[in-house]
PDB file of N, CA and C in Angstrom:
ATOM      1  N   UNK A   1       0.824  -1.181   0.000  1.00  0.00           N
ATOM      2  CA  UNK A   1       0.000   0.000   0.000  1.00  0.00           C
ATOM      3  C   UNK A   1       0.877   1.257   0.000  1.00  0.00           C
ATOM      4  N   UNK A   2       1.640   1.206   0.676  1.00  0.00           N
ATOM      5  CA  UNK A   2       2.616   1.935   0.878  1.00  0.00           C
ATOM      6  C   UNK A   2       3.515   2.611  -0.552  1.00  0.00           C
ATOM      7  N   UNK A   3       3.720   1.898  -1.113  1.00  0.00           N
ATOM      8  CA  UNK A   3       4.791   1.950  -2.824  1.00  0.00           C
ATOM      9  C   UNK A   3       3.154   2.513  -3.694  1.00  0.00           C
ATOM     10  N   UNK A   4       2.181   1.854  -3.374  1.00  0.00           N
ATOM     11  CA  UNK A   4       0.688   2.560  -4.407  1.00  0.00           C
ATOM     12  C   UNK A   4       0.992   3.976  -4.019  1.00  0.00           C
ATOM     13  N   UNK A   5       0.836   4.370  -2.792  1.00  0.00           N
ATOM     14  CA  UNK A   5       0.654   6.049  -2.200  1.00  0.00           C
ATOM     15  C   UNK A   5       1.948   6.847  -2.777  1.00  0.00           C
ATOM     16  N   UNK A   6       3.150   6.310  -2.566  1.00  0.00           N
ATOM     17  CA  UNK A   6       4.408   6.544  -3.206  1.00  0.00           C
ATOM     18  C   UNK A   6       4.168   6.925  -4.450  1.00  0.00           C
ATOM     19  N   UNK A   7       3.691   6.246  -5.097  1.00  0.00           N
ATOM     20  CA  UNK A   7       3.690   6.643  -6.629  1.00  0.00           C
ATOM     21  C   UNK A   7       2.873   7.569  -7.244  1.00  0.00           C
ATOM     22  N   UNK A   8       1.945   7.421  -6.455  1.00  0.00           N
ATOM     23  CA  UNK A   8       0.900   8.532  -6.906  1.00  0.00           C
ATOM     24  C   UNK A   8       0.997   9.707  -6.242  1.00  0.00           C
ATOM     25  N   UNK A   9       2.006   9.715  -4.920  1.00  0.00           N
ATOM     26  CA  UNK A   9       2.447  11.211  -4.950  1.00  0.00           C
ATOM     27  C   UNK A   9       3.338  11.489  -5.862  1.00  0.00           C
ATOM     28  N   UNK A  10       4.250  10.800  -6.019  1.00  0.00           N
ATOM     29  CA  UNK A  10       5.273  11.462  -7.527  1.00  0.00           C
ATOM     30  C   UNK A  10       4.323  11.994  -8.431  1.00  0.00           C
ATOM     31  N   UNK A  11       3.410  11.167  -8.879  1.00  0.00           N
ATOM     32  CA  UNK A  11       2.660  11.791  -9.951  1.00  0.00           C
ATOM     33  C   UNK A  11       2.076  12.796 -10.013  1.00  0.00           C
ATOM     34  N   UNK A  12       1.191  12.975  -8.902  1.00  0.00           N
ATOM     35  CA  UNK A  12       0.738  14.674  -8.740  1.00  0.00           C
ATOM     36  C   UNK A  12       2.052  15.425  -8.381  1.00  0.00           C
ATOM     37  N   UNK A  13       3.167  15.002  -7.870  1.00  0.00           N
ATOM     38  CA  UNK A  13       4.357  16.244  -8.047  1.00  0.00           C
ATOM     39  C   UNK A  13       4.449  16.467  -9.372  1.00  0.00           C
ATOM     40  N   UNK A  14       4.676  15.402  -9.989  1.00  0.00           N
ATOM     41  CA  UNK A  14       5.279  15.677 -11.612  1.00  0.00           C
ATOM     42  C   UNK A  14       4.518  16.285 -12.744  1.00  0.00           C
ATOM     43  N   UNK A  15       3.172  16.266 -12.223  1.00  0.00           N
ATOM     44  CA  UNK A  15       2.088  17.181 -12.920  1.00  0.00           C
ATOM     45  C   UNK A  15       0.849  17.292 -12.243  1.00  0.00           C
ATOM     46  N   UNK A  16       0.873  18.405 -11.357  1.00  0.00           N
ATOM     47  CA  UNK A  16       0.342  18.730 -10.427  1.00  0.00           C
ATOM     48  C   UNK A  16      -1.276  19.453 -11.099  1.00  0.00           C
ATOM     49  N   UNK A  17      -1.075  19.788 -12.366  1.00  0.00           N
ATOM     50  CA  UNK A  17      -2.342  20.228 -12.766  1.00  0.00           C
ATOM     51  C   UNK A  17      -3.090  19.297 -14.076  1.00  0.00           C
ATOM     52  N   UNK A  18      -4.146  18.560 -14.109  1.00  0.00           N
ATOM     53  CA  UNK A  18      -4.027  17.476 -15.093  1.00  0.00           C
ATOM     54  C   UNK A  18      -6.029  17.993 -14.934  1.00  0.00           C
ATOM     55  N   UNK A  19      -6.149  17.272 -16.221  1.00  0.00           N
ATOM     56  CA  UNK A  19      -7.974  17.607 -16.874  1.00  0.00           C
ATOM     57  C   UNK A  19      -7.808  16.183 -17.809  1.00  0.00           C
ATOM     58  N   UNK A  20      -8.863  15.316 -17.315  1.00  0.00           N
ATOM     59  CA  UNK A  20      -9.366  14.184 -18.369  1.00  0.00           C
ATOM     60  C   UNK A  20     -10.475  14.451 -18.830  1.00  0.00           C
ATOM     61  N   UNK A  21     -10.822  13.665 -19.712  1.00  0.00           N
ATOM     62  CA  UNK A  21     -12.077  13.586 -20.555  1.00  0.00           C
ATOM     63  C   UNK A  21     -12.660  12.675 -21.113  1.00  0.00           C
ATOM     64  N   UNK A  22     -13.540  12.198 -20.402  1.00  0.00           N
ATOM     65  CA  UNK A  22     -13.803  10.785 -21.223  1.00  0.00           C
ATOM     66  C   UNK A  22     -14.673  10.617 -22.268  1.00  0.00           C
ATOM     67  N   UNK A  23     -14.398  10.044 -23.346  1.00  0.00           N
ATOM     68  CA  UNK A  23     -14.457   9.730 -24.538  1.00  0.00           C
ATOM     69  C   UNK A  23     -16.216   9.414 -23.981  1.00  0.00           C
ATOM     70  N   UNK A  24     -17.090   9.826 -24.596  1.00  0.00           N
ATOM     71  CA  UNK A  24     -18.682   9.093 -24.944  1.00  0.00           C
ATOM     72  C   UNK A  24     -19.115   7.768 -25.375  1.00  0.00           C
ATOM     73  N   UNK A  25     -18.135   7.600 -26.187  1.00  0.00           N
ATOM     74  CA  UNK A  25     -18.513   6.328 -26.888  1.00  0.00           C
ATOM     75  C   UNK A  25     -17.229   5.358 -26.359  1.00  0.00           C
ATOM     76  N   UNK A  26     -17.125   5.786 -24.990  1.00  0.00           N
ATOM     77  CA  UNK A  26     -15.196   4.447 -24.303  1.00  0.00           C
ATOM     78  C   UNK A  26     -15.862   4.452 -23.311  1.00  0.00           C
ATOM     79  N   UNK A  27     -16.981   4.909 -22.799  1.00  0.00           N
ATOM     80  CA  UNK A  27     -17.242   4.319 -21.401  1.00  0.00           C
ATOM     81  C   UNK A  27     -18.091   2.965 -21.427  1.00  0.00           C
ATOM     82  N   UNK A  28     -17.941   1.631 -20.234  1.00  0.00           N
ATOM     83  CA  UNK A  28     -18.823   1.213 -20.046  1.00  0.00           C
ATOM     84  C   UNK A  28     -18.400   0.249 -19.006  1.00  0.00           C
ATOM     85  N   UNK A  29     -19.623  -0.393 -18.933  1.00  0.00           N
ATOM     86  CA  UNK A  29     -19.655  -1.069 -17.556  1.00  0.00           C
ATOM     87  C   UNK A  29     -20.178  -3.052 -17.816  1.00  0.00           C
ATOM     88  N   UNK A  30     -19.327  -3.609 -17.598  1.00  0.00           N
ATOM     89  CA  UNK A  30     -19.565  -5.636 -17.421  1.00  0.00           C
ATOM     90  C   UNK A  30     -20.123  -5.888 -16.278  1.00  0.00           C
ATOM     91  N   UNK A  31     -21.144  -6.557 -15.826  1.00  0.00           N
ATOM     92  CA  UNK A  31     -21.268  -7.062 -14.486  1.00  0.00           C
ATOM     93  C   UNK A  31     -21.623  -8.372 -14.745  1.00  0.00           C
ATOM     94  N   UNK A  32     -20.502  -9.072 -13.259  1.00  0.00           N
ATOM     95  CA  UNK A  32     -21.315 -10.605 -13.379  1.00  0.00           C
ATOM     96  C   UNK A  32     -22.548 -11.103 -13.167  1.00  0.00           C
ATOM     97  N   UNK A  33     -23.242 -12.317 -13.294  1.00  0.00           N
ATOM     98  CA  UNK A  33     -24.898 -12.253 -13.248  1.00  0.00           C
ATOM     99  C   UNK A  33     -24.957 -11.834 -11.919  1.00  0.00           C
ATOM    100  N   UNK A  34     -24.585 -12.358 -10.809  1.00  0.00           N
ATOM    101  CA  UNK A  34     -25.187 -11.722  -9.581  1.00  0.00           C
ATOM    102  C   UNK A  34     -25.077 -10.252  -9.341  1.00  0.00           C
ATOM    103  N   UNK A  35     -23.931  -9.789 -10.181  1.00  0.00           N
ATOM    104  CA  UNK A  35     -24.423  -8.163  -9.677  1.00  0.00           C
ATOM    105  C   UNK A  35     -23.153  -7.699  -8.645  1.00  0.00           C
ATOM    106  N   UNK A  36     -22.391  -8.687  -8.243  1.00  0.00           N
ATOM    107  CA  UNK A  36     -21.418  -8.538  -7.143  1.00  0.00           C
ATOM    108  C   UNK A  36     -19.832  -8.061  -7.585  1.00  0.00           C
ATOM    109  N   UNK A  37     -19.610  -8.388  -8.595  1.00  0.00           N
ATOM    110  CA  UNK A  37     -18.292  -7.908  -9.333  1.00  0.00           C
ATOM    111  C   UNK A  37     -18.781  -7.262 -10.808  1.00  0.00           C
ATOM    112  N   UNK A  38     -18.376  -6.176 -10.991  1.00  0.00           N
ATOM    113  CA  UNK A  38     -18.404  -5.387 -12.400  1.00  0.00           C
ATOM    114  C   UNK A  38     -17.017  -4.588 -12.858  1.00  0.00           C
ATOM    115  N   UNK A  39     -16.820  -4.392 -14.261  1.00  0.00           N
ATOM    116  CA  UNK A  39     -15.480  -3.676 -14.451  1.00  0.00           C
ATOM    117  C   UNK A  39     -15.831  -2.774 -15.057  1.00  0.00           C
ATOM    118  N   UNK A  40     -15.683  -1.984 -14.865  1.00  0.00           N
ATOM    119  CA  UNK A  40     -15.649  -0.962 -15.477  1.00  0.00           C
ATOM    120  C   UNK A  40     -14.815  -0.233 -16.730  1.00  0.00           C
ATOM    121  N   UNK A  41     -15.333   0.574 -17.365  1.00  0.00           N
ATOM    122  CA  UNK A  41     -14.063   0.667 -18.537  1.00  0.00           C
ATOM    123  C   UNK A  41     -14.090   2.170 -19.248  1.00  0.00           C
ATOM    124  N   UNK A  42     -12.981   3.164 -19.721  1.00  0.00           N
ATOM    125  CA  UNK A  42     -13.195   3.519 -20.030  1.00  0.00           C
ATOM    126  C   UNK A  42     -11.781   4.311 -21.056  1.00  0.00           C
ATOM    127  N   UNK A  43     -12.259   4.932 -22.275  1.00  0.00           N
ATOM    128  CA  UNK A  43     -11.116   5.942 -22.543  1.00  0.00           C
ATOM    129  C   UNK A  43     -11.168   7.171 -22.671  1.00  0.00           C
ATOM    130  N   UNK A  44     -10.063   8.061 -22.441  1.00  0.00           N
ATOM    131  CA  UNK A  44      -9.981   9.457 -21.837  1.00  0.00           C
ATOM    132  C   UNK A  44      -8.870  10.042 -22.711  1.00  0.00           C
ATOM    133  N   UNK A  45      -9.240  11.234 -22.756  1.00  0.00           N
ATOM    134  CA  UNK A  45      -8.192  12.351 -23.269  1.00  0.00           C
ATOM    135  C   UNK A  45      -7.874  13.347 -22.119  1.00  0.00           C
ATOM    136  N   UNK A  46      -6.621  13.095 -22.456  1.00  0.00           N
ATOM    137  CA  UNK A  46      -5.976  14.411 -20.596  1.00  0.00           C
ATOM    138  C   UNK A  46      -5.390  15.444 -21.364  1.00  0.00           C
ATOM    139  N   UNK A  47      -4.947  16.166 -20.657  1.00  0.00           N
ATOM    140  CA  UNK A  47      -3.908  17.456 -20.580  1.00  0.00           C
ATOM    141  C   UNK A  47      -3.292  17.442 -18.792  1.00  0.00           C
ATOM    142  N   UNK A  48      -1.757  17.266 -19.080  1.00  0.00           N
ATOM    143  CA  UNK A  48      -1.141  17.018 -18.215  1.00  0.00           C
ATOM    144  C   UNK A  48      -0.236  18.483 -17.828  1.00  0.00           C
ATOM    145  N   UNK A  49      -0.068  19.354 -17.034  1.00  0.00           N
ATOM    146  CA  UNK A  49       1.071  20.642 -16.926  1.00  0.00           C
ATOM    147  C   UNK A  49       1.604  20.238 -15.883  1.00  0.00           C
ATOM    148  N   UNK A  50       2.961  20.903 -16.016  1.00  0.00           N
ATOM    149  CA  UNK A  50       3.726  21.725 -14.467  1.00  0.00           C
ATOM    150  C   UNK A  50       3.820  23.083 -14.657  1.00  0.00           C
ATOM    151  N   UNK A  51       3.336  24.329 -14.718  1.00  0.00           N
ATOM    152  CA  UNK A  51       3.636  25.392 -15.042  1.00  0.00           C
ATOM    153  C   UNK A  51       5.234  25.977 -14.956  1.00  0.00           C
ATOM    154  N   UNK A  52       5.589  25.353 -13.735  1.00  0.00           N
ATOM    155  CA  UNK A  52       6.716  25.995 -12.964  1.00  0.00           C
ATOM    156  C   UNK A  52       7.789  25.074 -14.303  1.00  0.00           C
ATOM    157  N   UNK A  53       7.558  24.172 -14.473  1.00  0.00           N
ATOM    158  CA  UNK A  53       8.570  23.450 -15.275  1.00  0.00           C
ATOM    159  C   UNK A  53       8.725  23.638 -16.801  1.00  0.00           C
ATOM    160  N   UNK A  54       7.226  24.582 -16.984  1.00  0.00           N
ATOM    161  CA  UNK A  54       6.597  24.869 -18.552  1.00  0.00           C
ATOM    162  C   UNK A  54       7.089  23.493 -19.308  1.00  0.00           C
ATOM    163  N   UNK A  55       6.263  22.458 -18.445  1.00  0.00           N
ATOM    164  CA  UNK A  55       6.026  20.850 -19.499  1.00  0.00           C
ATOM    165  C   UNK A  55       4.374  21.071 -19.497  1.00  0.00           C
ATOM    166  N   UNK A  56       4.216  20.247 -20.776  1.00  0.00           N
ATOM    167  CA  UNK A  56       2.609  19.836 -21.000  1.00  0.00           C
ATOM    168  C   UNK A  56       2.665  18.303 -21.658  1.00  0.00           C
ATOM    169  N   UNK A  57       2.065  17.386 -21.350  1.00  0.00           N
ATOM    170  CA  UNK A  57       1.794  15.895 -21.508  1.00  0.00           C
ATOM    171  C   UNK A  57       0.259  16.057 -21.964  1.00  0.00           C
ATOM    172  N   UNK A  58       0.546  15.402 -22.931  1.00  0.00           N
ATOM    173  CA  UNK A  58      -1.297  15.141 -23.589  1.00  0.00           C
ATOM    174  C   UNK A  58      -1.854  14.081 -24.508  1.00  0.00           C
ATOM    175  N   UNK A  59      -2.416  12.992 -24.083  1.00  0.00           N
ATOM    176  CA  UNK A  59      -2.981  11.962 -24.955  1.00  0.00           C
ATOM    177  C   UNK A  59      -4.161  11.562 -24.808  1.00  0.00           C
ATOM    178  N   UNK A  60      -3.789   9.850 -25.045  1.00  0.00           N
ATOM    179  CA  UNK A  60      -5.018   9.330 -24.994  1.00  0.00           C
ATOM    180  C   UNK A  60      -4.904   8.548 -23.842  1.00  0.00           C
ATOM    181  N   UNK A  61      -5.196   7.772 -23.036  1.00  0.00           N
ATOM    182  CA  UNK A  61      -5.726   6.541 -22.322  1.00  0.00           C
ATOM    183  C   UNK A  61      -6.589   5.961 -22.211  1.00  0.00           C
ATOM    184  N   UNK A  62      -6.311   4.517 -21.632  1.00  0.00           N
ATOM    185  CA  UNK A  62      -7.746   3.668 -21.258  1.00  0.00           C
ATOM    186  C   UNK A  62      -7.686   3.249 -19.579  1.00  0.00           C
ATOM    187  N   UNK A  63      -8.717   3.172 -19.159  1.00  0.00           N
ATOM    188  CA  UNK A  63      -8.745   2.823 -18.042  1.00  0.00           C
ATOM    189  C   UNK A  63      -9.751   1.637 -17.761  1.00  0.00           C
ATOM    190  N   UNK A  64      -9.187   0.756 -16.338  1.00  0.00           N
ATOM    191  CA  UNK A  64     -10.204  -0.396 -16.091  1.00  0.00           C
ATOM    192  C   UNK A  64     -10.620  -0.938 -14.671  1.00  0.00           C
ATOM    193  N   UNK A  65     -11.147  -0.589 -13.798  1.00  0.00           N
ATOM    194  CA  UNK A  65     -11.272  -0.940 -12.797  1.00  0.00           C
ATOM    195  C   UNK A  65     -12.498  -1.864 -12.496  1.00  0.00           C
ATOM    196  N   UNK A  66     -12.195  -2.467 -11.695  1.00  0.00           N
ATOM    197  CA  UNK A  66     -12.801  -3.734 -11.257  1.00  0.00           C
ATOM    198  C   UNK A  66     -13.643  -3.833  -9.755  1.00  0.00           C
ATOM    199  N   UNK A  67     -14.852  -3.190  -9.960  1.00  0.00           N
ATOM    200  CA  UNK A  67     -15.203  -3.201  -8.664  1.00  0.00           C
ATOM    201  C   UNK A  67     -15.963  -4.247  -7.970  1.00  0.00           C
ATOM    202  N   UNK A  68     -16.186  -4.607  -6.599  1.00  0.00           N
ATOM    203  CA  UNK A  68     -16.360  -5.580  -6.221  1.00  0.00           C
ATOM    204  C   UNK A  68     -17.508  -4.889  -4.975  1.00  0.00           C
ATOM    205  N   UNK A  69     -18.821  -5.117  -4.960  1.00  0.00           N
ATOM    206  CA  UNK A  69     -20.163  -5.051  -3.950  1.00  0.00           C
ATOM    207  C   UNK A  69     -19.993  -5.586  -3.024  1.00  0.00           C
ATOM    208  N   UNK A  70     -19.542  -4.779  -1.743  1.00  0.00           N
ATOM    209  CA  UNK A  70     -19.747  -5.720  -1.084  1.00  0.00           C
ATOM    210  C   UNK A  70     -20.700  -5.154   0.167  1.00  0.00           C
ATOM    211  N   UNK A  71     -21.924  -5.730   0.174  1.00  0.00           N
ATOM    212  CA  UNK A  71     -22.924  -4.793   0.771  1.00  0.00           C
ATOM    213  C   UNK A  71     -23.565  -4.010  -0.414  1.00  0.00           C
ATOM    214  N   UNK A  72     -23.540  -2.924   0.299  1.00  0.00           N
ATOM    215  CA  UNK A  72     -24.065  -1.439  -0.593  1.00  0.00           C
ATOM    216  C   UNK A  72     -22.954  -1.045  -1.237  1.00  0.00           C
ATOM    217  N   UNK A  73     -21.943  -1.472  -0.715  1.00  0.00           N
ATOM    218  CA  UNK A  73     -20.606  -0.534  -0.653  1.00  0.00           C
ATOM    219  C   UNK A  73     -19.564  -0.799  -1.578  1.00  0.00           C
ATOM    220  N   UNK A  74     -19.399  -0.466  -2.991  1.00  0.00           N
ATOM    221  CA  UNK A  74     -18.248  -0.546  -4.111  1.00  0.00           C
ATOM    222  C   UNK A  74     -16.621  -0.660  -3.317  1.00  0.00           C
ATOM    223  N   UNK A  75     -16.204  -1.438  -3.830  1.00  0.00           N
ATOM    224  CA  UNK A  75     -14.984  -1.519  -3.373  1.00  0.00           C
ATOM    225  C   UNK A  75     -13.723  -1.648  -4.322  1.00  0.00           C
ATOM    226  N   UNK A  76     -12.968  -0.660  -4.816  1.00  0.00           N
ATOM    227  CA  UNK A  76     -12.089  -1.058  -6.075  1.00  0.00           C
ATOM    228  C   UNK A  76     -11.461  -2.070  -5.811  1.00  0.00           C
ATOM    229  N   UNK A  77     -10.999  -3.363  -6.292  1.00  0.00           N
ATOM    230  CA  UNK A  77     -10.271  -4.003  -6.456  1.00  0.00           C
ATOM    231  C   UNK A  77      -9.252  -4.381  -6.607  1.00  0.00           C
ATOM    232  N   UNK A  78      -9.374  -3.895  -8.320  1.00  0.00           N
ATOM    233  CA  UNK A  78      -8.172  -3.763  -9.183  1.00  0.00           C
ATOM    234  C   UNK A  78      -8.519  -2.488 -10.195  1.00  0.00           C
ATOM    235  N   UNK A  79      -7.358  -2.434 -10.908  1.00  0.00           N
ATOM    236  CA  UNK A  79      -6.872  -1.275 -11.199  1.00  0.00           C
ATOM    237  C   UNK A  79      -6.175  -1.508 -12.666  1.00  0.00           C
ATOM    238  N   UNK A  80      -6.321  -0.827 -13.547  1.00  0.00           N
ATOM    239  CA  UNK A  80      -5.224  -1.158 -14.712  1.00  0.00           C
ATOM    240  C   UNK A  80      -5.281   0.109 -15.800  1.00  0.00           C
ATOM    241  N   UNK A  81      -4.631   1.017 -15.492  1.00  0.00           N
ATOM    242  CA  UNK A  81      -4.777   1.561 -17.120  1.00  0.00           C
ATOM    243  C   UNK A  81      -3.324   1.889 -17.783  1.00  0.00           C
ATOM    244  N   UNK A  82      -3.475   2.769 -18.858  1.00  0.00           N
ATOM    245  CA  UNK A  82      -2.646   2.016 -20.099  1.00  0.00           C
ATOM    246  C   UNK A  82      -2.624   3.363 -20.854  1.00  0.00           C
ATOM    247  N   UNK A  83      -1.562   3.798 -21.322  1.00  0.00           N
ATOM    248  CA  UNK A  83      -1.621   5.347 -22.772  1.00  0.00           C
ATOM    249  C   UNK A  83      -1.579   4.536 -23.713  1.00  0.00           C
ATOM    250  N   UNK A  84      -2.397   4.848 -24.729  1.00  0.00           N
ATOM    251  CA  UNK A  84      -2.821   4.677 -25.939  1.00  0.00           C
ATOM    252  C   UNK A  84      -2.322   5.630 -26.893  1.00  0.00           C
ATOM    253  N   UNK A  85      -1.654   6.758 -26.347  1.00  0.00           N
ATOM    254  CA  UNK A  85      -0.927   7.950 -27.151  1.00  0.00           C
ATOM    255  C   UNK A  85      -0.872   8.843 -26.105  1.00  0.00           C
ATOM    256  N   UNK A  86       0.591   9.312 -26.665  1.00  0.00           N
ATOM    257  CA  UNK A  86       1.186  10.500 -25.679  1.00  0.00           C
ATOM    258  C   UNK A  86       1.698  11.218 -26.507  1.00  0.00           C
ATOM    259  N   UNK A  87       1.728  12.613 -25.943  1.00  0.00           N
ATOM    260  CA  UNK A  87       2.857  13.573 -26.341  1.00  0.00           C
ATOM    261  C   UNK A  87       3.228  14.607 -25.693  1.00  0.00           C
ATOM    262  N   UNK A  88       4.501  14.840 -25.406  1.00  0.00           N
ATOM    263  CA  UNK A  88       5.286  15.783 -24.449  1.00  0.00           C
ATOM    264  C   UNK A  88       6.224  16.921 -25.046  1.00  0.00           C
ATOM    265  N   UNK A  89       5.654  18.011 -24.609  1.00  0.00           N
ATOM    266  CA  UNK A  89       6.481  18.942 -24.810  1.00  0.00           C
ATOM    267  C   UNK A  89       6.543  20.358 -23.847  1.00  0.00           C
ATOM    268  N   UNK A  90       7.293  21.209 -24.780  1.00  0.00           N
ATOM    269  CA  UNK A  90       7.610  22.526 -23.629  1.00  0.00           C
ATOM    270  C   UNK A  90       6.176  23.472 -24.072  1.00  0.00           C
ATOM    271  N   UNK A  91       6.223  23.994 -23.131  1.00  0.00           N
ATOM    272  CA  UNK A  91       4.720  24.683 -23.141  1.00  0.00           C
ATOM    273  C   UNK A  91       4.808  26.007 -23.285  1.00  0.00           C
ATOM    274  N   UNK A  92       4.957  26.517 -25.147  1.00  0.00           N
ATOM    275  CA  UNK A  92       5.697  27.361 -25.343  1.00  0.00           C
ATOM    276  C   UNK A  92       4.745  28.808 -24.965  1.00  0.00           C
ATOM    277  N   UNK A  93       3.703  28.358 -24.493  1.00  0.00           N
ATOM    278  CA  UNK A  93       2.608  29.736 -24.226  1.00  0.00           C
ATOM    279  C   UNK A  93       3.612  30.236 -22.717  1.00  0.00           C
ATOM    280  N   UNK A  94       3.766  29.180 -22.071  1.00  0.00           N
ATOM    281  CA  UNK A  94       4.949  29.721 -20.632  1.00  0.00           C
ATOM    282  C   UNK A  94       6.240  30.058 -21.119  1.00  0.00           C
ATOM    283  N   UNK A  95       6.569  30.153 -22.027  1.00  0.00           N
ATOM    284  CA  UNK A  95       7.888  30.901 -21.988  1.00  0.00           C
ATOM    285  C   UNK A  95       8.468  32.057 -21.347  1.00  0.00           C
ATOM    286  N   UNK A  96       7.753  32.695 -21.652  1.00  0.00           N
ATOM    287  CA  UNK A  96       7.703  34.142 -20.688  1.00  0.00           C
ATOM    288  C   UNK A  96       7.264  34.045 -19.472  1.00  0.00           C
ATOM    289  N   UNK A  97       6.808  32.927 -18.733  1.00  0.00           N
ATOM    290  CA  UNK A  97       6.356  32.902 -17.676  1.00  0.00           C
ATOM    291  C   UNK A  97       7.484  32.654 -16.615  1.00  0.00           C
ATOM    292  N   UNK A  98       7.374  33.392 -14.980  1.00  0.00           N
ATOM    293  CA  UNK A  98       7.676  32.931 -14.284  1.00  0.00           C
ATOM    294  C   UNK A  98       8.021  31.756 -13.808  1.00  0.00           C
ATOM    295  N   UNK A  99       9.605  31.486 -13.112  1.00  0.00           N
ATOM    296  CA  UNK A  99       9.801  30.282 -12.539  1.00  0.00           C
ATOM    297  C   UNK A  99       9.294  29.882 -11.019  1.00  0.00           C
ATOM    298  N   UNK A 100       9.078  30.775 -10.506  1.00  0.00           N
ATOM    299  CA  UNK A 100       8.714  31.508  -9.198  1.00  0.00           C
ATOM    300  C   UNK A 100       7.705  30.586  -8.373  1.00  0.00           C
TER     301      UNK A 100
END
């Protein structure tokens, strides 16, 4: 649990300001017959910044989580997603911007 939390603080350090979007026609949802495990699914378009670093990251992804009922109460499971397209560059609108 510990190395999960780890990583996903790097990640909001490394791009602390991020916007997804999920695709209309990439969302959806499997459930088994009882109703107790479903996965979920979906694909997204982000925009990734650091201002201070003037980087911008922007693609595609998919995402998949696996939730599990137990009670009333959703419980993620598992976890899996995946870039489907990336692209990184300097974020030439910050050029002139402060490092500050």
């Amino acid at each position: 649990m510990k190395r999960l939390f780890d990583e996903k603080r790097r990640f909001v350090k490394r791009w602390p300001e991020r916007d997804y979007r999920p695709r209309e026609d990439g969302v959806g949802t499997t459930c088994n017959p009882a109703g107790e495990i479903c996965t979920v699914h979906a694909v997204f378009d982000y925009t990734a910044t650091h201002p201070k670093r003037r980087r911008v990251s922007q693609g595609t992804g998919a995402l998949q989580l696996v939730v599990h009922f137990i009670g009333d109460r959703p419980v993620i499971v598992a976890e899996h997603s995946t870039l489907l397209g990336q692209e990184r560059k300097r974020n030439l609108a910050l050029e002139g911007a402060s490092n500050d």
